[in-house]
C-alpha atoms as a PDB file:
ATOM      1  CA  UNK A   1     -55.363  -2.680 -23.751  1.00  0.00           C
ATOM      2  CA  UNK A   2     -53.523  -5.500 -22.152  1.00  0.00           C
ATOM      3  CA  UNK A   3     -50.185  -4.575 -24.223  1.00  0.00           C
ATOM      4  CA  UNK A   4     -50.631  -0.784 -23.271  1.00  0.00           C
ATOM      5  CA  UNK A   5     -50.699  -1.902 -19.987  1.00  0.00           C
ATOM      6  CA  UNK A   6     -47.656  -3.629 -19.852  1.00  0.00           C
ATOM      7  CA  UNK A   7     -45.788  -0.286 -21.666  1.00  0.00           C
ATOM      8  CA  UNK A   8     -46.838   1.885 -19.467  1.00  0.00           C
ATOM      9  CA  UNK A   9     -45.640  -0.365 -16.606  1.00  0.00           C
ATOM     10  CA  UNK A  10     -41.977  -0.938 -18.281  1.00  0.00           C
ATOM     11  CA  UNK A  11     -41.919   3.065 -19.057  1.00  0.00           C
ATOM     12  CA  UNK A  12     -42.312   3.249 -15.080  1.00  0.00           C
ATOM     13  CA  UNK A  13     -40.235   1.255 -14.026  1.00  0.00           C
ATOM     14  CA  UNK A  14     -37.205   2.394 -16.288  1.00  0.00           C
ATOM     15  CA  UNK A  15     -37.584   5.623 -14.734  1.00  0.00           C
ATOM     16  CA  UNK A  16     -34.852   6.705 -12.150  1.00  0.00           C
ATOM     17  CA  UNK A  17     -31.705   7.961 -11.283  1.00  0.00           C
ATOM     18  CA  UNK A  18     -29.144   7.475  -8.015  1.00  0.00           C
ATOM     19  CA  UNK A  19     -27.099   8.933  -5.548  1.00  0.00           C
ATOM     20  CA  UNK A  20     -24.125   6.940  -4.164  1.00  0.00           C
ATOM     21  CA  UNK A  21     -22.092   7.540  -1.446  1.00  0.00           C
ATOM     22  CA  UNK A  22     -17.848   6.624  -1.496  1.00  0.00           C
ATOM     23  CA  UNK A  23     -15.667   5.468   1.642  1.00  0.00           C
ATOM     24  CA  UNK A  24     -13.500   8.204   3.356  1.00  0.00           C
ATOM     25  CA  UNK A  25     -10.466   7.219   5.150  1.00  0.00           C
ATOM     26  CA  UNK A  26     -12.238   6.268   8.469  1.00  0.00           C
ATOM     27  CA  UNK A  27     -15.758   5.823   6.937  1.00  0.00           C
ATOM     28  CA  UNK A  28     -17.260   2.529   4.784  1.00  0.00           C
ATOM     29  CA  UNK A  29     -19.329   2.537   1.420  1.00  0.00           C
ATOM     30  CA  UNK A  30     -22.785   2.792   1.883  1.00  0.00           C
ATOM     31  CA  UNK A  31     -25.170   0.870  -0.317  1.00  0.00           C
ATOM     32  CA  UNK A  32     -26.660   2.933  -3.357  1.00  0.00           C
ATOM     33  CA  UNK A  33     -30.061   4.925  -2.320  1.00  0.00           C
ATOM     34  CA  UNK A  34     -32.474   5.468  -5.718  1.00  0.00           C
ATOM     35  CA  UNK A  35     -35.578   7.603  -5.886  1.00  0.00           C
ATOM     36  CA  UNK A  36     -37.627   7.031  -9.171  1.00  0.00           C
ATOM     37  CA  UNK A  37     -40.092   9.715 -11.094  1.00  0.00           C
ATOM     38  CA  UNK A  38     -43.129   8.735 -12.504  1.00  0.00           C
ATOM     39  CA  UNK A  39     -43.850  10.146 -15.965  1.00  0.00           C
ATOM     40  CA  UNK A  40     -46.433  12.354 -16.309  1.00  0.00           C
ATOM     41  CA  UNK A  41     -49.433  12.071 -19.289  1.00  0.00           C
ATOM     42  CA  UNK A  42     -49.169  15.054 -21.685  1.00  0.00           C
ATOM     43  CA  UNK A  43     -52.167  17.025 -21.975  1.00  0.00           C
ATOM     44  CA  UNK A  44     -53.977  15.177 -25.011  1.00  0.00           C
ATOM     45  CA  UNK A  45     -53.772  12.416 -23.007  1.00  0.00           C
ATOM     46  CA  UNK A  46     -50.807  10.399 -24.536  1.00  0.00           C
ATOM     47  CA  UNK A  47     -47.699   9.295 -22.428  1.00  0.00           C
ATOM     48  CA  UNK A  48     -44.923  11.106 -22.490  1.00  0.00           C
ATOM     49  CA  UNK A  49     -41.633   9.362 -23.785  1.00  0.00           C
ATOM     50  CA  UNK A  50     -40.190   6.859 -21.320  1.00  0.00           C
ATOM     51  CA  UNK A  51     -36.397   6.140 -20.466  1.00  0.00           C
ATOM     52  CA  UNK A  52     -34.520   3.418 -21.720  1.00  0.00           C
ATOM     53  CA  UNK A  53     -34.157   0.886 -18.997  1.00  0.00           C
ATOM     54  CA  UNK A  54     -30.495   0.878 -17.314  1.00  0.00           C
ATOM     55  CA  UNK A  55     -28.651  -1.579 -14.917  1.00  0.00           C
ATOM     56  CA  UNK A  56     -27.319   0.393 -11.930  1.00  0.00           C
ATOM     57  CA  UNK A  57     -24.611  -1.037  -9.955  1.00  0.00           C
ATOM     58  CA  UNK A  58     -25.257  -1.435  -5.979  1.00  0.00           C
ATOM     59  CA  UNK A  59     -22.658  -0.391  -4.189  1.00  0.00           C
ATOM     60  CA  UNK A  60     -22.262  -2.648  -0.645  1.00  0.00           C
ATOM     61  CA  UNK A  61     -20.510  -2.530   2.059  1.00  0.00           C
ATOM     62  CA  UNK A  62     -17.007  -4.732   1.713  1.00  0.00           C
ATOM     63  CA  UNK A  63     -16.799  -7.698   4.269  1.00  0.00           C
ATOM     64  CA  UNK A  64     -14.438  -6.382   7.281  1.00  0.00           C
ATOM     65  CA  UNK A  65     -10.556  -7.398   7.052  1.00  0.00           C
ATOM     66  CA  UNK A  66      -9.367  -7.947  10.106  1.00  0.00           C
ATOM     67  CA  UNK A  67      -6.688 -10.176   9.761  1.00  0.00           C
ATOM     68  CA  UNK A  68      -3.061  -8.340   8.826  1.00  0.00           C
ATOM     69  CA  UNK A  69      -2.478  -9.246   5.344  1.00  0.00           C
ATOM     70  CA  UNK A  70      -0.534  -7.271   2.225  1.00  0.00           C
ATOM     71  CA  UNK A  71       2.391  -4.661   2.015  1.00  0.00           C
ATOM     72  CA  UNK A  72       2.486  -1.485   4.859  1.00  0.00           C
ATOM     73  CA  UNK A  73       3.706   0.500   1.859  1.00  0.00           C
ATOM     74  CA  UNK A  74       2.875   0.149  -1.817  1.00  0.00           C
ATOM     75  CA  UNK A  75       4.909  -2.899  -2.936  1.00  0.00           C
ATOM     76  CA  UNK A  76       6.311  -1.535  -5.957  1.00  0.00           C
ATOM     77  CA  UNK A  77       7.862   1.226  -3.714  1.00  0.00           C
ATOM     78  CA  UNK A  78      11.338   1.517  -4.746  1.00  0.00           C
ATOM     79  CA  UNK A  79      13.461   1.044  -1.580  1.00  0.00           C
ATOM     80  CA  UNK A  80      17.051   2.797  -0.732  1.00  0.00           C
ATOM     81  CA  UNK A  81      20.052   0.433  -0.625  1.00  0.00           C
ATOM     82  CA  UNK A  82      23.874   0.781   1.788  1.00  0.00           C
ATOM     83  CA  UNK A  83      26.406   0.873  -1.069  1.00  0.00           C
ATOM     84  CA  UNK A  84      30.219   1.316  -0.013  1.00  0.00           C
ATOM     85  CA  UNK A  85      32.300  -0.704   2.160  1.00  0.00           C
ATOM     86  CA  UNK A  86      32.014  -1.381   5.876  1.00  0.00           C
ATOM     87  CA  UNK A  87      33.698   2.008   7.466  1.00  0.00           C
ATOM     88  CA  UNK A  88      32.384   3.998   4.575  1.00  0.00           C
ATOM     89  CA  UNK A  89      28.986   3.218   3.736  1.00  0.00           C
ATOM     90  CA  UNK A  90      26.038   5.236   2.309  1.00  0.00           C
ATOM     91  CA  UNK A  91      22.222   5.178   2.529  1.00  0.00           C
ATOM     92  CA  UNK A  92      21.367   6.381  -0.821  1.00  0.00           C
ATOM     93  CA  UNK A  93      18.310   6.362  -2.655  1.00  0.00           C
ATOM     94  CA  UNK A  94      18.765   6.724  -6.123  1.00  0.00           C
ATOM     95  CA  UNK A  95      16.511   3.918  -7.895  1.00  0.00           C
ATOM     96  CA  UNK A  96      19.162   1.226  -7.920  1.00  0.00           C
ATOM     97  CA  UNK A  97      17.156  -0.764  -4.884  1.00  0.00           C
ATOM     98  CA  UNK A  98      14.977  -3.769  -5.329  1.00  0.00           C
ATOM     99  CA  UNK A  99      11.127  -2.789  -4.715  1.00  0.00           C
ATOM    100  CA  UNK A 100       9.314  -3.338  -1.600  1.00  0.00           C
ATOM    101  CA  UNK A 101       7.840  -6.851  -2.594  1.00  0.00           C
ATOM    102  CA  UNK A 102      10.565  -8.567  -4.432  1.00  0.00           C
ATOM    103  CA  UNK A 103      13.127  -7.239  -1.368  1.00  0.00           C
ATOM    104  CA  UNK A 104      10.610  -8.953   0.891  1.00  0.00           C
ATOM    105  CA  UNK A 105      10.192 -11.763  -0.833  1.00  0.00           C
ATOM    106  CA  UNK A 106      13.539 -12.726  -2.170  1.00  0.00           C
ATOM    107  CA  UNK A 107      16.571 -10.824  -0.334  1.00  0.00           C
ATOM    108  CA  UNK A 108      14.767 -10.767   3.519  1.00  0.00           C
ATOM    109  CA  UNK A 109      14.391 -14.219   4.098  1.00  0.00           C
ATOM    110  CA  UNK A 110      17.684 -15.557   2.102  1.00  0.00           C
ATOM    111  CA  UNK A 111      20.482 -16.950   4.067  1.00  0.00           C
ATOM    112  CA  UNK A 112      23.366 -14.055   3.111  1.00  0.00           C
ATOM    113  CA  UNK A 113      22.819 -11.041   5.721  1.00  0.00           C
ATOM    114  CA  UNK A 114      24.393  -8.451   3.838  1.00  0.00           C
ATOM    115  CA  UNK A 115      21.938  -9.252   1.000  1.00  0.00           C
ATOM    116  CA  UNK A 116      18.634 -10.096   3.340  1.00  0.00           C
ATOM    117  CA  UNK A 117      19.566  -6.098   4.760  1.00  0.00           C
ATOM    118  CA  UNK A 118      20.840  -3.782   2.355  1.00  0.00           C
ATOM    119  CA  UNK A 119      17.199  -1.956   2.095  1.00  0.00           C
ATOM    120  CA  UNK A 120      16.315  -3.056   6.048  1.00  0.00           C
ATOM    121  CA  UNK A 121      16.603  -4.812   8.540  1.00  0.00           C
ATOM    122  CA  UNK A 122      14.973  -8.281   8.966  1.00  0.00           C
ATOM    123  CA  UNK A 123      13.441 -10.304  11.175  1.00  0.00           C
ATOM    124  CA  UNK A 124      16.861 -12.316  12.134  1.00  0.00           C
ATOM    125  CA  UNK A 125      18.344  -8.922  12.937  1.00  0.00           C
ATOM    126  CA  UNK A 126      15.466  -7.490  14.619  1.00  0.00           C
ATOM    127  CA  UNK A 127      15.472 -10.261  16.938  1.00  0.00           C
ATOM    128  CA  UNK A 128      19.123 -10.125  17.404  1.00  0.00           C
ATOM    129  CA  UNK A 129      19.778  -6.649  18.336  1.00  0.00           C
ATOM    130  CA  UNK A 130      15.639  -5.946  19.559  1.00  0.00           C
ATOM    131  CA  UNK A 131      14.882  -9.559  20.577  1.00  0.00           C
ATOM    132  CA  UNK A 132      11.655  -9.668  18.855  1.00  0.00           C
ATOM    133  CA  UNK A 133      10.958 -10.315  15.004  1.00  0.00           C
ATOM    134  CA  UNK A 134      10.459  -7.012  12.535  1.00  0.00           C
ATOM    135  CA  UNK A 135      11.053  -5.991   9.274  1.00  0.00           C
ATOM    136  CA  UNK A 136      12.387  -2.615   7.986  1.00  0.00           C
ATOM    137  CA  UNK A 137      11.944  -0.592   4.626  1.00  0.00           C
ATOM    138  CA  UNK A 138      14.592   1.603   3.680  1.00  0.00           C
ATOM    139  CA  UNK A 139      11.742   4.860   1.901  1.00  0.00           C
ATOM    140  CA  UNK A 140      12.747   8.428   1.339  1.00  0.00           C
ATOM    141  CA  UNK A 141      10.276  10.549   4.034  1.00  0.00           C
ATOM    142  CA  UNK A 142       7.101  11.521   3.375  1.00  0.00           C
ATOM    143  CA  UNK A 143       6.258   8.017   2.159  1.00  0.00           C
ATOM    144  CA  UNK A 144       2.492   7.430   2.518  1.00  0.00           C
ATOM    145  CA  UNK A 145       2.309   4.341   4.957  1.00  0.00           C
ATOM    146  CA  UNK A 146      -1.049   2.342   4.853  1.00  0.00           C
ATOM    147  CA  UNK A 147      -3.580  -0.054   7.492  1.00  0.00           C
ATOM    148  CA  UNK A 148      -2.927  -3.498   6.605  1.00  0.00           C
ATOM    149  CA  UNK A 149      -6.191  -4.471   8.688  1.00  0.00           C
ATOM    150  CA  UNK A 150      -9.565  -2.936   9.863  1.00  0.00           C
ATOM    151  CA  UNK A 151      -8.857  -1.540  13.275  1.00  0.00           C
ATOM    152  CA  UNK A 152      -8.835   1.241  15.639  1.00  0.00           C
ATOM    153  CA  UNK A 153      -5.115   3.633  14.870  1.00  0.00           C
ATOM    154  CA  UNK A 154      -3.096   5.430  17.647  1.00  0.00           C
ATOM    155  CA  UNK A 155      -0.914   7.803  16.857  1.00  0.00           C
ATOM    156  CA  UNK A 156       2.006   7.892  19.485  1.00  0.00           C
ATOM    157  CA  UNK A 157       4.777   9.704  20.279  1.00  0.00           C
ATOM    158  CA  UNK A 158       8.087   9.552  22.145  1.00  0.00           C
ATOM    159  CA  UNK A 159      10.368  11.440  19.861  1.00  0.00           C
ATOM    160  CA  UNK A 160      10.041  13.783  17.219  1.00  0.00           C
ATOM    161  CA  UNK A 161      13.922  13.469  16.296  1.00  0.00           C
ATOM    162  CA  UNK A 162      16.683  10.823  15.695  1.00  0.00           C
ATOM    163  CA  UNK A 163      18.465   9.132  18.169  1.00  0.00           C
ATOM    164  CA  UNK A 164      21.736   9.064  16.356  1.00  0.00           C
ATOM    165  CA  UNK A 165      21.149  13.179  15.861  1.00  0.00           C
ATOM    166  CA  UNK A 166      20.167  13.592  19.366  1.00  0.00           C
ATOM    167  CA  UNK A 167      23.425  11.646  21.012  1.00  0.00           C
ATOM    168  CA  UNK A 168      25.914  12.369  18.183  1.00  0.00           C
ATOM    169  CA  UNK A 169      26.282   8.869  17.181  1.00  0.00           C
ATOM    170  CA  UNK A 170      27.596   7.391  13.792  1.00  0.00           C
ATOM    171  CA  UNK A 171      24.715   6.004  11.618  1.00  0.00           C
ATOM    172  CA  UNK A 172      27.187   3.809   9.287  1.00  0.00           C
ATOM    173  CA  UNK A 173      27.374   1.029  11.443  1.00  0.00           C
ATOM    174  CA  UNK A 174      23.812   0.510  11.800  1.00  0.00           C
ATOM    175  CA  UNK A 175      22.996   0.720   8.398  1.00  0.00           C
ATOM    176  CA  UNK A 176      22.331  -2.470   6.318  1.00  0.00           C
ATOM    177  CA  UNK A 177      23.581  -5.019   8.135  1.00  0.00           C
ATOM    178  CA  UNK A 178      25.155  -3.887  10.882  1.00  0.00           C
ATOM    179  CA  UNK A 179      29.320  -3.715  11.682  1.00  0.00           C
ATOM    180  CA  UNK A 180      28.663  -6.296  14.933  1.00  0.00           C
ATOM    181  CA  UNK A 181      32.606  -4.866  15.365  1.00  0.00           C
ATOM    182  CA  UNK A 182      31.390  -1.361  16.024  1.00  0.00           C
ATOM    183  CA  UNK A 183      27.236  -2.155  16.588  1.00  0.00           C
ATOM    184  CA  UNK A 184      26.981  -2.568  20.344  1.00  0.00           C
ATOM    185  CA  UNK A 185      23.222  -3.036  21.122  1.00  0.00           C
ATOM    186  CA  UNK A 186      22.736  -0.397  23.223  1.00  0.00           C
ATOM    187  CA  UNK A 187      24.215   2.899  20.979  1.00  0.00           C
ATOM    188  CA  UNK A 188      23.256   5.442  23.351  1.00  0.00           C
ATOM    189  CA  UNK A 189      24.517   7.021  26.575  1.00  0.00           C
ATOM    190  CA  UNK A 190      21.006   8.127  27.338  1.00  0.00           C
ATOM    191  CA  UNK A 191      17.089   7.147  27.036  1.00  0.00           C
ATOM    192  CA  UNK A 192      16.297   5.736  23.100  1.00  0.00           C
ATOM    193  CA  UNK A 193      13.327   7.543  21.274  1.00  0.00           C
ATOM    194  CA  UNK A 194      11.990   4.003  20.414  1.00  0.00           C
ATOM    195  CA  UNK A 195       9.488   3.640  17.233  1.00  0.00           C
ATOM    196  CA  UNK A 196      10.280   7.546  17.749  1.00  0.00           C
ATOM    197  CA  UNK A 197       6.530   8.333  16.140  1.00  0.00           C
ATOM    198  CA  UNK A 198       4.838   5.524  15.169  1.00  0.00           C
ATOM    199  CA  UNK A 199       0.833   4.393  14.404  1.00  0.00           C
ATOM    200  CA  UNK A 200      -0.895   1.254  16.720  1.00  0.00           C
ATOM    201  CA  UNK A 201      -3.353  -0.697  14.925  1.00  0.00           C
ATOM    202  CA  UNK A 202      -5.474  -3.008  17.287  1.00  0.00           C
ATOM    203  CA  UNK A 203      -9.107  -4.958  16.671  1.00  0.00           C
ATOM    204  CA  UNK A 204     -10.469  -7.869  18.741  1.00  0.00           C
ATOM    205  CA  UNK A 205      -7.525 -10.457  17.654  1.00  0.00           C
ATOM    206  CA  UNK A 206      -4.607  -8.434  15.955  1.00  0.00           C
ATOM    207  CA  UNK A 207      -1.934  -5.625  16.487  1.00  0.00           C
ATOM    208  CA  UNK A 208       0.183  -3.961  13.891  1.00  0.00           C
ATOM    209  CA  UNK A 209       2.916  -1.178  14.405  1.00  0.00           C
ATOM    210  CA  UNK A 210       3.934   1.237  12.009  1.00  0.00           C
ATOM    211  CA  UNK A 211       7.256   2.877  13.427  1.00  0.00           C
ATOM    212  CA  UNK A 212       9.689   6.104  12.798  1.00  0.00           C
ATOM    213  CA  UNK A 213       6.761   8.526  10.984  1.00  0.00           C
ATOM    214  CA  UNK A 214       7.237  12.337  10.239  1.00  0.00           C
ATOM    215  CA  UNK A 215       5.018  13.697  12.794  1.00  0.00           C
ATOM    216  CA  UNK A 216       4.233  17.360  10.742  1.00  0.00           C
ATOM    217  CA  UNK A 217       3.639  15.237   7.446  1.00  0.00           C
ATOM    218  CA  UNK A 218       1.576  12.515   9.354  1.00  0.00           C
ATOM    219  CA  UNK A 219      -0.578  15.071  12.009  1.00  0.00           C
ATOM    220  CA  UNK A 220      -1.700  16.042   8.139  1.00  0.00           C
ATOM    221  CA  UNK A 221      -3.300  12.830   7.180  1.00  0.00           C
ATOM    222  CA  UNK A 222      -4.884  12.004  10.489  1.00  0.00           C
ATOM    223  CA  UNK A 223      -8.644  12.960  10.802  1.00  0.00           C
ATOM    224  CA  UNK A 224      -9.104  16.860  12.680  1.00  0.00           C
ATOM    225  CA  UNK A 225     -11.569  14.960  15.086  1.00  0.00           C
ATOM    226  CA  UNK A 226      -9.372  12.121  16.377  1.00  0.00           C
ATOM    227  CA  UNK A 227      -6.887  13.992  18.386  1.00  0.00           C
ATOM    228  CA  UNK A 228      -7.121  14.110  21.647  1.00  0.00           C
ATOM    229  CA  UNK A 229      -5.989  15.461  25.447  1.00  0.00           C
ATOM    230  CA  UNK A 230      -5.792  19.055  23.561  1.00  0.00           C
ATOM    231  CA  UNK A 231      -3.682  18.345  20.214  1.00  0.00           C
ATOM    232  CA  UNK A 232      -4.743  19.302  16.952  1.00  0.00           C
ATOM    233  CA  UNK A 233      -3.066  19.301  13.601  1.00  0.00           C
ATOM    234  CA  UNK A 234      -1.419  22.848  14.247  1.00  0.00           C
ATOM    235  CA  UNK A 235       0.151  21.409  17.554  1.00  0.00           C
ATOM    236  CA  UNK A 236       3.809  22.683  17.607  1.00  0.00           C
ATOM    237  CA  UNK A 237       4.754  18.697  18.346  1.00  0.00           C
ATOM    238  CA  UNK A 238       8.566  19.371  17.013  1.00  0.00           C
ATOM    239  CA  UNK A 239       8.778  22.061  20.272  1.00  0.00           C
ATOM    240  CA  UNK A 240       7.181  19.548  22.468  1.00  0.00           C
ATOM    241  CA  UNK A 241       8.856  16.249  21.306  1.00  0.00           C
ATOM    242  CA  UNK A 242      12.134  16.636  19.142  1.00  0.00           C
ATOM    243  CA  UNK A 243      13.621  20.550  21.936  1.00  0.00           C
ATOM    244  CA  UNK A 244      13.623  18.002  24.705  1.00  0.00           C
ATOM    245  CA  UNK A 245      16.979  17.085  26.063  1.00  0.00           C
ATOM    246  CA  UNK A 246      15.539  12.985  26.424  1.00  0.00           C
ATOM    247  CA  UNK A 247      12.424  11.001  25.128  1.00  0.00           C
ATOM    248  CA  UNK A 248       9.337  11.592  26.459  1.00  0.00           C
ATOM    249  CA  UNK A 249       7.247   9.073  27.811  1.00  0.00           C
ATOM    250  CA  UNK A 250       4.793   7.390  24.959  1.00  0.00           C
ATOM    251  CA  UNK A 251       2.268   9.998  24.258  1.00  0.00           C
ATOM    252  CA  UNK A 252      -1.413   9.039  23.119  1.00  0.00           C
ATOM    253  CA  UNK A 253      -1.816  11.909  20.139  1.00  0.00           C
ATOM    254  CA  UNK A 254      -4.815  10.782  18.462  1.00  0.00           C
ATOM    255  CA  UNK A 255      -6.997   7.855  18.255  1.00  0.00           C
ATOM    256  CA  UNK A 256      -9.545   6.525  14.783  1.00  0.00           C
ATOM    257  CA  UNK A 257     -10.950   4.132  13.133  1.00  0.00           C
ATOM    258  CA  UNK A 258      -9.311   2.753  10.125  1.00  0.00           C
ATOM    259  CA  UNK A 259      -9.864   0.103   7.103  1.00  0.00           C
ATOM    260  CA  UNK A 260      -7.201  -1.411   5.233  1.00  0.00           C
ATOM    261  CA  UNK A 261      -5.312   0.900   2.516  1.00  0.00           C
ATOM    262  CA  UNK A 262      -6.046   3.762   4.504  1.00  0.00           C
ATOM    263  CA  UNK A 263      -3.165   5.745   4.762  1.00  0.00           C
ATOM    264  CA  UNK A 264      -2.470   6.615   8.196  1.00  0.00           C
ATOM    265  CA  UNK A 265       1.141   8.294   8.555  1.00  0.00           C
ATOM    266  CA  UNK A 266       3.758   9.507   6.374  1.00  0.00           C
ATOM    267  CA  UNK A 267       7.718   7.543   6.910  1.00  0.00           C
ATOM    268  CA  UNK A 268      10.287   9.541   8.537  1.00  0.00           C
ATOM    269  CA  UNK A 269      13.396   9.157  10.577  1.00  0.00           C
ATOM    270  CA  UNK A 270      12.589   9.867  14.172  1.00  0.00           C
ATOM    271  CA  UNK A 271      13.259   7.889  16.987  1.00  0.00           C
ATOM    272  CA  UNK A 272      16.285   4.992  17.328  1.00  0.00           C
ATOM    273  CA  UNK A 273      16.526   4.892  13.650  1.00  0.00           C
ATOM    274  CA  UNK A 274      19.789   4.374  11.364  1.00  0.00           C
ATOM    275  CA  UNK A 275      18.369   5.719   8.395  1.00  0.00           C
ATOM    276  CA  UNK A 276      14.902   7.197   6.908  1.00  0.00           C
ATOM    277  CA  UNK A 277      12.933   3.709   6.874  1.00  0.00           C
ATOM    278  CA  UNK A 278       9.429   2.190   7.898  1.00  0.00           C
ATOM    279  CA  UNK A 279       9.479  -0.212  10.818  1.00  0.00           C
ATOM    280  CA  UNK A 280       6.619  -2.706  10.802  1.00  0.00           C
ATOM    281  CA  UNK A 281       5.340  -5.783  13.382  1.00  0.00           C
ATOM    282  CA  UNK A 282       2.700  -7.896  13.483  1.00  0.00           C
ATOM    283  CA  UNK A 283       1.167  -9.709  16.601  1.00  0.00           C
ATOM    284  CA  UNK A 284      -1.891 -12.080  17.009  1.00  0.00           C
ATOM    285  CA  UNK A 285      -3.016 -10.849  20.616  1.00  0.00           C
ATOM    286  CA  UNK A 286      -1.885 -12.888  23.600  1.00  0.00           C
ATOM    287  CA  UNK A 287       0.874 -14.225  21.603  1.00  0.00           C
ATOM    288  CA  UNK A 288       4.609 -13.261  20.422  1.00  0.00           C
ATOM    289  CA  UNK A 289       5.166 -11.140  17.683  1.00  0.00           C
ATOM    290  CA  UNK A 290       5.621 -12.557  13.960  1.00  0.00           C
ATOM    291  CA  UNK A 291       7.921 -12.536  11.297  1.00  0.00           C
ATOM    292  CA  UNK A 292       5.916 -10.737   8.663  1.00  0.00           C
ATOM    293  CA  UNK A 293       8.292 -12.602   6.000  1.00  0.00           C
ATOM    294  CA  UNK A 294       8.923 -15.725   5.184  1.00  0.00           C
ATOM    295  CA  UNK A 295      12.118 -16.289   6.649  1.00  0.00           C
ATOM    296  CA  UNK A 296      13.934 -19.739   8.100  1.00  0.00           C
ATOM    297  CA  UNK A 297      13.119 -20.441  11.929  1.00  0.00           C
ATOM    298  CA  UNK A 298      10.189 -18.476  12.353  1.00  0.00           C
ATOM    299  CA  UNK A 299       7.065 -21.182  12.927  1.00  0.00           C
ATOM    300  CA  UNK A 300       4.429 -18.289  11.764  1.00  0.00           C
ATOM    301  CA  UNK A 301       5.840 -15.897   9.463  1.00  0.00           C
ATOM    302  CA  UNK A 302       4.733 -14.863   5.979  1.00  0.00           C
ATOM    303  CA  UNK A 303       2.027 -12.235   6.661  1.00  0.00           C
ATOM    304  CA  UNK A 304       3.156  -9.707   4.128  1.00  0.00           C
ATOM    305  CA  UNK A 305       2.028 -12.248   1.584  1.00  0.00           C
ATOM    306  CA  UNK A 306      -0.888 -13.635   2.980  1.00  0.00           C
END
């Protein structure tokens, strides 16, 4: 009796099945429910057979990240790359450029400026010509750009089109490093468009920017219930931000929480950019911004490889 005991008690407990739920863009795992069935004695009075017993894996909530760490863009993004000579060079994106992590890692932070910008601009330039440390991605639009920290997104906007387009300016000595003989640092005879349209991440320590986005490609991504002050994905933003003669002031579109590697924007070209590219910053709040490679000068730099 004492061993049919203990059968019956395995057949019950091997009995089950589950019903797991997976993260959304703005919305965590949650942990593995189970209900179990308990087998029912046939008529003659025998038990009906049992299931074999199974291991099911618990799914749990991941610990938060909310310190900037990793690549804005998939690091094995092949970037464009200026070919040409100084008067007559191109933007092209054909394959021959390095990929997002070995460019950051190896050409950013090297001493040669043609080399440490031919996909982007780094943080030496940045600070030059913006007076603040960045780094650039040359990426065909309609790159998916992704949270590199837990956080709550705004999406902004000040321009829906290019500078350069807008004024009639010549891209070619922006591009790459840029033709200090032709570059002055202030291209435009009006207002610039800025980070154009560009994501804020923010949590209780950290910012991160994501600049220059494709607003129709990125209004796409963003959850239907985060927009706000009356704008919705079928907003005609192109009328309201890229028909006016100047930049608009910075314009709160919509506002979400995200985790990091959600995607929150697609890349584009708007704003004060020299070619299609990603512009991204880091900050620690109440502090200066940082140079998110590791390049000389800069006491706290690194954080794309942290």
């Amino acid at each position: 009796m004492l061993a049919l005991a203990l059968l019956i008690a395995l057949g019950l407990a091997a009995c089950g099945d589950d019903d797991s739920s997976r993260s959304t863009a703005i919305q965590s795992a949650t942990p593995t429910q189970s209900s179990s069935r308990t087998p029912t004695p046939s008529p003659t009075g025998t038990l009906a057979p049992t299931l074999e017993p199974t291991i099911t894996p618990i799914l749990t909530e991941r610990p938060p990240q909310p310190i900037p760490s990793g690549f804005p863009i998939n690091q094995n993004t092949p970037l464009g790359v200026v070919t040409g000579s100084v008067g007559s060079r191109q933007l092209v994106f054909d394959g021959s450029g390095p990929n997002a992590h070995d460019y950051a890692l190896n050409d950013q932070p090297s001493g040669d400026p043609e080399r440490a910008n031919r996909s982007g601009w780094n943080c030496d330039t940045h600070y030059e010509y913006e007076s603040a440390p960045a780094v650039d991605f040359y990426i065909p639009d309609g790159t998916p750009i992704i949270a590199t920290m837990d956080g709550t997104a705004t999406l902004n906007v000040i321009s829906a089109t290019n500078d350069f387009d807008r004024y009639g300016v010549d891209r070619e000595q922006y591009i790459g490093n840029p033709d200090r003989s032709r570059a002055p640092y202030s291209p435009f005879p009006g207002p610039s468009g800025g980070l154009g349209v560009y994501v804020h991440i923010e949590n209780t320590d950290y910012a991160t920017e994501y600049g220059h986005f494709d607003i129709a490609r990125t209004v796409s991504v963003v959850p239907p219930t985060a927009f706000v002050n009356g704008y919705s994905p079928t907003t005609d933003y192109n009328t309201i931000f890229a028909g006016a003669p100047e930049p608009r002031l910075i314009t709160e579109i919509a506002k979400w929480y995200v985790r990091k590697g959600d995607v929150i924007g697609m890349s584009g070209d708007a704003g004060y950019s020299e070619g299609p590219h990603l512009h991204y910053t880091v900050a620690h709040l109440g502090g200066p911004l940082r140079c998110p490679t590791n390049e000389a000068g800069y006491t706290d730099g690194g954080w794309l490889f942290k």
